[in-house]
PDB file of N, CA and C in Angstrom:
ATOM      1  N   UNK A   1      89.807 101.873  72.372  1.00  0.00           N
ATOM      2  CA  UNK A   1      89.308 102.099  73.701  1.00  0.00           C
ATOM      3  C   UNK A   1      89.312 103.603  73.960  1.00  0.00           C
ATOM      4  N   UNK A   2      88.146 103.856  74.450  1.00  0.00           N
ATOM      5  CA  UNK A   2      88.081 105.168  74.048  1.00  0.00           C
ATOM      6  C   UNK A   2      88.387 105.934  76.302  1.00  0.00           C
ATOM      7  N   UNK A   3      89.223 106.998  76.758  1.00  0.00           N
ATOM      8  CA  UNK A   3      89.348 107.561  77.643  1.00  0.00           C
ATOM      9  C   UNK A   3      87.706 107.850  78.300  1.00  0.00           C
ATOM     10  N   UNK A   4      87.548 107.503  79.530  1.00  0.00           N
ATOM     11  CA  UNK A   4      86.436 107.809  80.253  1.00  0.00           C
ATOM     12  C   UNK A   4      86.758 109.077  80.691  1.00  0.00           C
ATOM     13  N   UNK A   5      85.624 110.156  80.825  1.00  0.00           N
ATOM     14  CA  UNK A   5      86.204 111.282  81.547  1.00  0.00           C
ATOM     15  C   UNK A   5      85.950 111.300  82.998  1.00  0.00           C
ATOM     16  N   UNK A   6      87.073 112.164  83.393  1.00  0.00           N
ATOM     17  CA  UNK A   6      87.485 112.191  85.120  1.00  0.00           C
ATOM     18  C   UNK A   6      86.190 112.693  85.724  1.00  0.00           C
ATOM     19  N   UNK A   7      85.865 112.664  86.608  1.00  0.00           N
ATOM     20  CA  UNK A   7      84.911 113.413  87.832  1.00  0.00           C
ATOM     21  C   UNK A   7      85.529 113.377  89.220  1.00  0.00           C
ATOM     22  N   UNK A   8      84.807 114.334  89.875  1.00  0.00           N
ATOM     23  CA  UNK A   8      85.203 114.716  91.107  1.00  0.00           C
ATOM     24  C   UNK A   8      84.634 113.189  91.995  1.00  0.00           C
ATOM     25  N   UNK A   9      85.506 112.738  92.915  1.00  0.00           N
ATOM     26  CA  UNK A   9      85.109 111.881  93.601  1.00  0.00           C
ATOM     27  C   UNK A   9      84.290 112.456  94.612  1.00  0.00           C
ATOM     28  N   UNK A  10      82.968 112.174  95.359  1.00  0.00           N
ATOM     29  CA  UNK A  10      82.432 112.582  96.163  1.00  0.00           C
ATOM     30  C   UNK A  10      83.422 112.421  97.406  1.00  0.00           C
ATOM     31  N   UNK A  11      82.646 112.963  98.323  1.00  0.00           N
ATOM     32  CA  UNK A  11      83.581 112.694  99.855  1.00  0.00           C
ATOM     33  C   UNK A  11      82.983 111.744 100.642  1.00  0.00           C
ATOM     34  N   UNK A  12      81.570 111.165 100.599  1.00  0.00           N
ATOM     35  CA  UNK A  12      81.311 110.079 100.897  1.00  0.00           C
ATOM     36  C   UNK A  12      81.547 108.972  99.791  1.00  0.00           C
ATOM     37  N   UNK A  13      81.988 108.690  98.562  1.00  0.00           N
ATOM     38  CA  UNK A  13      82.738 107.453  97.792  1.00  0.00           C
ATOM     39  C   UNK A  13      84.094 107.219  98.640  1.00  0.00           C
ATOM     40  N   UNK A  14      84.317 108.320  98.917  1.00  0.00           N
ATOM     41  CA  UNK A  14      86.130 108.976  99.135  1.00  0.00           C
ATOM     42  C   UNK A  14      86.032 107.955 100.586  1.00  0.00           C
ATOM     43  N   UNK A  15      85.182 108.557 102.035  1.00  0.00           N
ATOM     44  CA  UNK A  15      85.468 107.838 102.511  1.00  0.00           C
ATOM     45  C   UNK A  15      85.249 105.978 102.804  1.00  0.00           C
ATOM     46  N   UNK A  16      84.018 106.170 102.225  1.00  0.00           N
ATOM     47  CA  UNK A  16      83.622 104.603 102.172  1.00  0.00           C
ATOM     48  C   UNK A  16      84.981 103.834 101.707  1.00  0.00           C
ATOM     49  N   UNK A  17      85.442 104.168 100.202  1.00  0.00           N
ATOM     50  CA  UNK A  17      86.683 103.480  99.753  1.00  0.00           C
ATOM     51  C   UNK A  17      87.715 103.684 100.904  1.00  0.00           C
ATOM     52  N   UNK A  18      88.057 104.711 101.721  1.00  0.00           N
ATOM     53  CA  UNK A  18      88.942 104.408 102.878  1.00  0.00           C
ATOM     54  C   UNK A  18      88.614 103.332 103.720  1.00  0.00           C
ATOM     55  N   UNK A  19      87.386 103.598 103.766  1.00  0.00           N
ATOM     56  CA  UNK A  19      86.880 102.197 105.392  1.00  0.00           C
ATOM     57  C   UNK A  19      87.580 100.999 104.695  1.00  0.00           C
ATOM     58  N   UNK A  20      86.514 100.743 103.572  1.00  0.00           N
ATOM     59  CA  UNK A  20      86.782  99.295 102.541  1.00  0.00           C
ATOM     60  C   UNK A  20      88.057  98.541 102.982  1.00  0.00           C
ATOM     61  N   UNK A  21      89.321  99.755 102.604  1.00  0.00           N
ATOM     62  CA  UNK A  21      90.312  99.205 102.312  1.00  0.00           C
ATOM     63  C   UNK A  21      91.216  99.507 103.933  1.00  0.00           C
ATOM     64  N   UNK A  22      90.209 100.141 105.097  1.00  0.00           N
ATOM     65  CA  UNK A  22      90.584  99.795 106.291  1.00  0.00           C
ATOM     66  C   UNK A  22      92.525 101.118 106.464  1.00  0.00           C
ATOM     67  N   UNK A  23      92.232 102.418 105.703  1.00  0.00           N
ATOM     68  CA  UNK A  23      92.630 103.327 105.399  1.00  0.00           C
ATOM     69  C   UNK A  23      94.425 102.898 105.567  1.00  0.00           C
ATOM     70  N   UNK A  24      94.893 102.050 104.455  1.00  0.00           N
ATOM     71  CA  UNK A  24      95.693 101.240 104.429  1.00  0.00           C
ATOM     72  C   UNK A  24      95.879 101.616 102.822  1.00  0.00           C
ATOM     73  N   UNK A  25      97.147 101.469 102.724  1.00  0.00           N
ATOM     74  CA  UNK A  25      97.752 100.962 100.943  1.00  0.00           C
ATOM     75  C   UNK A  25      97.480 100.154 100.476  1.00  0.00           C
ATOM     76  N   UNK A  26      97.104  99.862  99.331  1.00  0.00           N
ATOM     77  CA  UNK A  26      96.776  98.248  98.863  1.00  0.00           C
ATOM     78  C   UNK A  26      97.593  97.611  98.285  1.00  0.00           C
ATOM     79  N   UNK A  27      98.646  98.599  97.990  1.00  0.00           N
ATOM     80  CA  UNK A  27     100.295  98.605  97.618  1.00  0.00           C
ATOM     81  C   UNK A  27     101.084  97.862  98.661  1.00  0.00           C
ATOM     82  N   UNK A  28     101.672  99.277  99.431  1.00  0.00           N
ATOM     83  CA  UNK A  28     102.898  98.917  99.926  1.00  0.00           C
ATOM     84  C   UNK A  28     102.309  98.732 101.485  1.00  0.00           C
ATOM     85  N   UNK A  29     100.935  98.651 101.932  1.00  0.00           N
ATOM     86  CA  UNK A  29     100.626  98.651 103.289  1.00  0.00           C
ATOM     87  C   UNK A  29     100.635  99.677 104.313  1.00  0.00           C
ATOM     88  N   UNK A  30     101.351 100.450 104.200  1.00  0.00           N
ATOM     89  CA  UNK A  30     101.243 101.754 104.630  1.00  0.00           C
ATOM     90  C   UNK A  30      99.599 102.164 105.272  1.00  0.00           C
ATOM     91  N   UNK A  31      99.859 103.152 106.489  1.00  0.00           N
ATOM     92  CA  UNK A  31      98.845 103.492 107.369  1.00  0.00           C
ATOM     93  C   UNK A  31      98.586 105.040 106.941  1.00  0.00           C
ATOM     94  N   UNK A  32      97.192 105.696 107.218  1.00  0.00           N
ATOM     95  CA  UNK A  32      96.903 106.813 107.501  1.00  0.00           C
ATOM     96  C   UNK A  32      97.486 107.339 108.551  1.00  0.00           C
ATOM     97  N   UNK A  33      98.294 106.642 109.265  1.00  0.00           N
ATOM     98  CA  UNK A  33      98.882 107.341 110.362  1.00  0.00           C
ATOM     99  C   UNK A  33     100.298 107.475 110.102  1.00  0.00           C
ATOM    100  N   UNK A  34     101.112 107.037 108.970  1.00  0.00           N
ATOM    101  CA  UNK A  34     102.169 106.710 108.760  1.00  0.00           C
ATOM    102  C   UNK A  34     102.680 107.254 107.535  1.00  0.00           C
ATOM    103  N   UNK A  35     101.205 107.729 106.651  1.00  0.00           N
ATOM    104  CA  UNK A  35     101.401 108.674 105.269  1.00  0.00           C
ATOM    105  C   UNK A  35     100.109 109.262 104.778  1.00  0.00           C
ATOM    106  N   UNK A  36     100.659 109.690 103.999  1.00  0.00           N
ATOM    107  CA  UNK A  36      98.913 110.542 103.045  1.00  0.00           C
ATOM    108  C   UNK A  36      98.319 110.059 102.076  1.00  0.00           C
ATOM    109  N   UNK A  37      97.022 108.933 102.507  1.00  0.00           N
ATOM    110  CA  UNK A  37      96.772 108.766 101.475  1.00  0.00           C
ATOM    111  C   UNK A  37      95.627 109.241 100.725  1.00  0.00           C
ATOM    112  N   UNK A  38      95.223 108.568  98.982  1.00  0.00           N
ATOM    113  CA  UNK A  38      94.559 109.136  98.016  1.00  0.00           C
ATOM    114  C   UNK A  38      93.967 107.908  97.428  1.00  0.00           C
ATOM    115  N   UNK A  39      93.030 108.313  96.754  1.00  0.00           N
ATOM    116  CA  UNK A  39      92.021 107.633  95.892  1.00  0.00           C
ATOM    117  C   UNK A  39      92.441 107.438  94.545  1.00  0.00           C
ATOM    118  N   UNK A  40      92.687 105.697  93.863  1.00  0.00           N
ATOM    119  CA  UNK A  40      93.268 105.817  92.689  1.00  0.00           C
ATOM    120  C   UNK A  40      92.120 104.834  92.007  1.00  0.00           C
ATOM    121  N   UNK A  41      91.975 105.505  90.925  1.00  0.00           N
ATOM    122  CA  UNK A  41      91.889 104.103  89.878  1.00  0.00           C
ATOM    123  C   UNK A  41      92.807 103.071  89.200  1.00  0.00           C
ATOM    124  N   UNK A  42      92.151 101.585  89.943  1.00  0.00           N
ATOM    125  CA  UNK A  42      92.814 100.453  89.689  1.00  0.00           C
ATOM    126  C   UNK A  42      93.237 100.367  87.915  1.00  0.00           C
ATOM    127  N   UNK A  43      91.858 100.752  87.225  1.00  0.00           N
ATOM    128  CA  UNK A  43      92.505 100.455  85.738  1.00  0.00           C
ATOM    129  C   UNK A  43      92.135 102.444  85.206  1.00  0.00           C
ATOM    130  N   UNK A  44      92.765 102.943  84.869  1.00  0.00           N
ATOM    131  CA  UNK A  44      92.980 103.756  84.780  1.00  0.00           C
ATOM    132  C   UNK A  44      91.966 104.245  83.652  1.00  0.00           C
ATOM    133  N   UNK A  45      91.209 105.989  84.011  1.00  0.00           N
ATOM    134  CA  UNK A  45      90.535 106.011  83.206  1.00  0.00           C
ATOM    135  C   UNK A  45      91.172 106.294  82.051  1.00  0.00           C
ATOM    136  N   UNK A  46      91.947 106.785  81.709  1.00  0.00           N
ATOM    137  CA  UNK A  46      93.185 107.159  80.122  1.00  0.00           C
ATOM    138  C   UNK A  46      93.393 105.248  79.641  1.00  0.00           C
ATOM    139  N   UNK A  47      93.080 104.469  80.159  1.00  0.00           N
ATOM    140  CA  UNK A  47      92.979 103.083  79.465  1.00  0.00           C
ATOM    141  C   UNK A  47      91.914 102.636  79.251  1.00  0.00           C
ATOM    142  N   UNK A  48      90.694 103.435  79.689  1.00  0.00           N
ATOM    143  CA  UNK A  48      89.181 102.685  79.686  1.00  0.00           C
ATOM    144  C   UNK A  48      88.657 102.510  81.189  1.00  0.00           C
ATOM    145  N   UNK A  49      89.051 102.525  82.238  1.00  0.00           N
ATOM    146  CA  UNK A  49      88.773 102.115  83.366  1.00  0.00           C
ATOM    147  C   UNK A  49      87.997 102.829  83.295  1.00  0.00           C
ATOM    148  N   UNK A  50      86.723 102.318  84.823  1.00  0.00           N
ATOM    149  CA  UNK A  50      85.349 103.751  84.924  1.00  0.00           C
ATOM    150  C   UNK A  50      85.959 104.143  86.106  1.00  0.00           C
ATOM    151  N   UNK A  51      84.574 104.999  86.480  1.00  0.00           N
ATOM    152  CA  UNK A  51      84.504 105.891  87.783  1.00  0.00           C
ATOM    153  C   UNK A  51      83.537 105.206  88.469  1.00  0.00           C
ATOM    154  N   UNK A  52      83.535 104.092  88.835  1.00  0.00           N
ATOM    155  CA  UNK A  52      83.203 102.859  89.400  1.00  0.00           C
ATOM    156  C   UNK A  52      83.840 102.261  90.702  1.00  0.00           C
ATOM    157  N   UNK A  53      82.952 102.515  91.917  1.00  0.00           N
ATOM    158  CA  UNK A  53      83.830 102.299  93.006  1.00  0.00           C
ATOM    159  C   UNK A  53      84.390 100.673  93.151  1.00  0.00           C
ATOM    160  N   UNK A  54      83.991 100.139  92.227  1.00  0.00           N
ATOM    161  CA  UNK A  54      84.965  98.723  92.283  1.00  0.00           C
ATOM    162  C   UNK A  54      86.237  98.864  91.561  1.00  0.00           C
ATOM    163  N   UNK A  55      86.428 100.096  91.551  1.00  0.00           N
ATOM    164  CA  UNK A  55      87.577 100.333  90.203  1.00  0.00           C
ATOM    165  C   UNK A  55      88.433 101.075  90.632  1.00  0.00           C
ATOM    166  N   UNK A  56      88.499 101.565  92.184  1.00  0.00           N
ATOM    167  CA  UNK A  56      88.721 102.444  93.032  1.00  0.00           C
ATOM    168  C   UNK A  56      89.279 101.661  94.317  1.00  0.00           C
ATOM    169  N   UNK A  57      90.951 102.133  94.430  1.00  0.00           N
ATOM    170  CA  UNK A  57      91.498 101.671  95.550  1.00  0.00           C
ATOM    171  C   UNK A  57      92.192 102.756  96.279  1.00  0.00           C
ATOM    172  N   UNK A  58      92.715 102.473  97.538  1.00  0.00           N
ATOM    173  CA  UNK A  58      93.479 103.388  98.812  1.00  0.00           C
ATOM    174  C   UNK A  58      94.750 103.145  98.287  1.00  0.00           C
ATOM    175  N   UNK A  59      95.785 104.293  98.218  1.00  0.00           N
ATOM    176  CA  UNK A  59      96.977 104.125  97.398  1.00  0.00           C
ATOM    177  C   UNK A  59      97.844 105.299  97.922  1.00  0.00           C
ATOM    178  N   UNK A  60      99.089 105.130  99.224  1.00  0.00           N
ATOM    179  CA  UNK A  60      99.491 106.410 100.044  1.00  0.00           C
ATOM    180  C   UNK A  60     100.242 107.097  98.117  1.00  0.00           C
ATOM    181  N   UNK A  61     100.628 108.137  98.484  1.00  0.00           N
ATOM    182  CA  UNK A  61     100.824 109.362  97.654  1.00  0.00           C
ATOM    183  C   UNK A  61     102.238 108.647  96.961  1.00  0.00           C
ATOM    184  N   UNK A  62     103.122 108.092  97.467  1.00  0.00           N
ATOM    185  CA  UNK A  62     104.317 107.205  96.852  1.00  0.00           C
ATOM    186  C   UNK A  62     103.985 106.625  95.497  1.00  0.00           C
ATOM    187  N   UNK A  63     102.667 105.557  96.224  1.00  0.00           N
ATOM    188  CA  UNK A  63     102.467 104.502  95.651  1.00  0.00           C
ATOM    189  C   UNK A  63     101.705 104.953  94.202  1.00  0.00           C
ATOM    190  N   UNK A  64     100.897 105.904  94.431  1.00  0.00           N
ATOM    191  CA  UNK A  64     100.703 106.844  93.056  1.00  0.00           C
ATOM    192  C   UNK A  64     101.288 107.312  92.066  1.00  0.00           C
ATOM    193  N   UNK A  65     102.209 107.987  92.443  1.00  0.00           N
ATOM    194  CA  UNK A  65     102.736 108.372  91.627  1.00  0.00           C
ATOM    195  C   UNK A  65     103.608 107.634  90.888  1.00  0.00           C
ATOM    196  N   UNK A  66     103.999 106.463  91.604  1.00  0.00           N
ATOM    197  CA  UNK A  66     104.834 105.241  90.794  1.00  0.00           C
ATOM    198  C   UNK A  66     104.009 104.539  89.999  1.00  0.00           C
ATOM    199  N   UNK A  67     102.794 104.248  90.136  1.00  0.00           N
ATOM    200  CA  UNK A  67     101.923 104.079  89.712  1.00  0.00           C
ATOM    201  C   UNK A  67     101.491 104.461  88.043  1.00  0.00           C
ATOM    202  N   UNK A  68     100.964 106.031  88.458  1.00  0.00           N
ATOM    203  CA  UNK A  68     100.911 106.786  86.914  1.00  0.00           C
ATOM    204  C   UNK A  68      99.720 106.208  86.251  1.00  0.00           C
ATOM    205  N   UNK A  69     100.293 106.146  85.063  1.00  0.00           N
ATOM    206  CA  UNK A  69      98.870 105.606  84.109  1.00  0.00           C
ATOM    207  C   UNK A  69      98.928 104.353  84.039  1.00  0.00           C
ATOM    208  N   UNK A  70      99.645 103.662  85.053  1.00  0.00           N
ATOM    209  CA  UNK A  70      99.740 102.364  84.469  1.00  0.00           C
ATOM    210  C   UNK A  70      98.523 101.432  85.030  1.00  0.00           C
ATOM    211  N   UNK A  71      98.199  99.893  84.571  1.00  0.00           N
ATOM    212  CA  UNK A  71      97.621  99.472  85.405  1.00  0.00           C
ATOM    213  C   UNK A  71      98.066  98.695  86.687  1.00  0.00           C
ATOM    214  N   UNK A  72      97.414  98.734  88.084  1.00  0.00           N
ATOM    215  CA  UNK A  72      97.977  98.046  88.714  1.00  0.00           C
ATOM    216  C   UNK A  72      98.791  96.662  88.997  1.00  0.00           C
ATOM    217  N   UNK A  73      99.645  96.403  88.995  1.00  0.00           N
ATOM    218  CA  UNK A  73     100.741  94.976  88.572  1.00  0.00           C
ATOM    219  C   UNK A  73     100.086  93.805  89.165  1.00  0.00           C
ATOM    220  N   UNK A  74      98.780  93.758  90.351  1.00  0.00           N
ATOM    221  CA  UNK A  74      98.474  93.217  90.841  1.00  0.00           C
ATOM    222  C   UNK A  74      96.974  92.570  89.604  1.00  0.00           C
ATOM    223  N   UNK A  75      96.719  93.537  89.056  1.00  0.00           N
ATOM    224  CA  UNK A  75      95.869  92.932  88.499  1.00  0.00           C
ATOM    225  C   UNK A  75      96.238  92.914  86.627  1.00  0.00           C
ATOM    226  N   UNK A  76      96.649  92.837  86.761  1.00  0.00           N
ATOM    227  CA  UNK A  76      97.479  93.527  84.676  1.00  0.00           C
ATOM    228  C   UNK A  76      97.282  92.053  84.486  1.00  0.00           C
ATOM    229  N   UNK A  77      97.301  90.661  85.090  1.00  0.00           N
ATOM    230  CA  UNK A  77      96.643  89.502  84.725  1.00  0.00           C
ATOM    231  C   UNK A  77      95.341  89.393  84.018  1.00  0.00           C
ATOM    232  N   UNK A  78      94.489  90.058  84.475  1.00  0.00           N
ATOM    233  CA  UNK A  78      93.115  90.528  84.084  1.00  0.00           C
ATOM    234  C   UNK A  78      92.771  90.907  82.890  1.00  0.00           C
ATOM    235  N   UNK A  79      93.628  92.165  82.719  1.00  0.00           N
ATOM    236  CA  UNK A  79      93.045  92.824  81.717  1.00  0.00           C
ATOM    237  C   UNK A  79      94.333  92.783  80.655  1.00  0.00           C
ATOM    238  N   UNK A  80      93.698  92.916  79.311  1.00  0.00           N
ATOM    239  CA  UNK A  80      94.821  92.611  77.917  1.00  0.00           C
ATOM    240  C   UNK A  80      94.420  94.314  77.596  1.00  0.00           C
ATOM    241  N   UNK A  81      95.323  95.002  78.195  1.00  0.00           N
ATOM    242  CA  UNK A  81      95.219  96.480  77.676  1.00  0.00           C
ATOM    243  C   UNK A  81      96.372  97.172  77.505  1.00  0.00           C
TER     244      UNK A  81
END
C-alpha cells in the first residue's frame, strides 16, 4: 500500500466538513465552543487513505493527537490494514 501524498485542505472542504459534522468531535463530542478543533483523516494517508472528503472527519486537537497514524477505532472493523 503505497502513502497518498498530503495536500492543503481548502477552506471551503475545511468548512463544509465542520457543518457536516455540526462543528463537534466525532470522538469525544466536544464543541467549537469548548475546544479547537481540526480536520483529520479517518484512514490515514501514511496507510493508503485519500484526500477524499468522505475520508475526512471533525476531531478537537486532543482527539488528534491520540489519534496519530492510527486508524480510527470506530471504524478499524472496516478496513484489514
Amino acid at each position: 500500500m503505497s502513502k497518498t501524498p498530503r495536500i492543503r485542505i481548502p477552506p471551503e472542504v475545511k468548512k463544509y466538513v465542520f457543518e457536516r459534522d455540526k462543528y463537534q468531535c466525532q470522538s469525544c463530542g466536544e464543541t467549537t465552543g469548548e475546544t479547537n478543533l481540526s480536520i483529520d483523516h479517518i484512514i490515514p494517508l501514511f496507510r493508503g487513505g485519500q484526500n477524499d472528503i468522505s475520508n475526512l472527519q471533525t476531531l478537537c486537537l486532543t482527539c488528534n493527537q491520540q489519534k496519530s497514524s492510527n486508524i480510527d477505532s470506530r471504524f478499524q472493523r472496516y478496513f484489514k490494514l
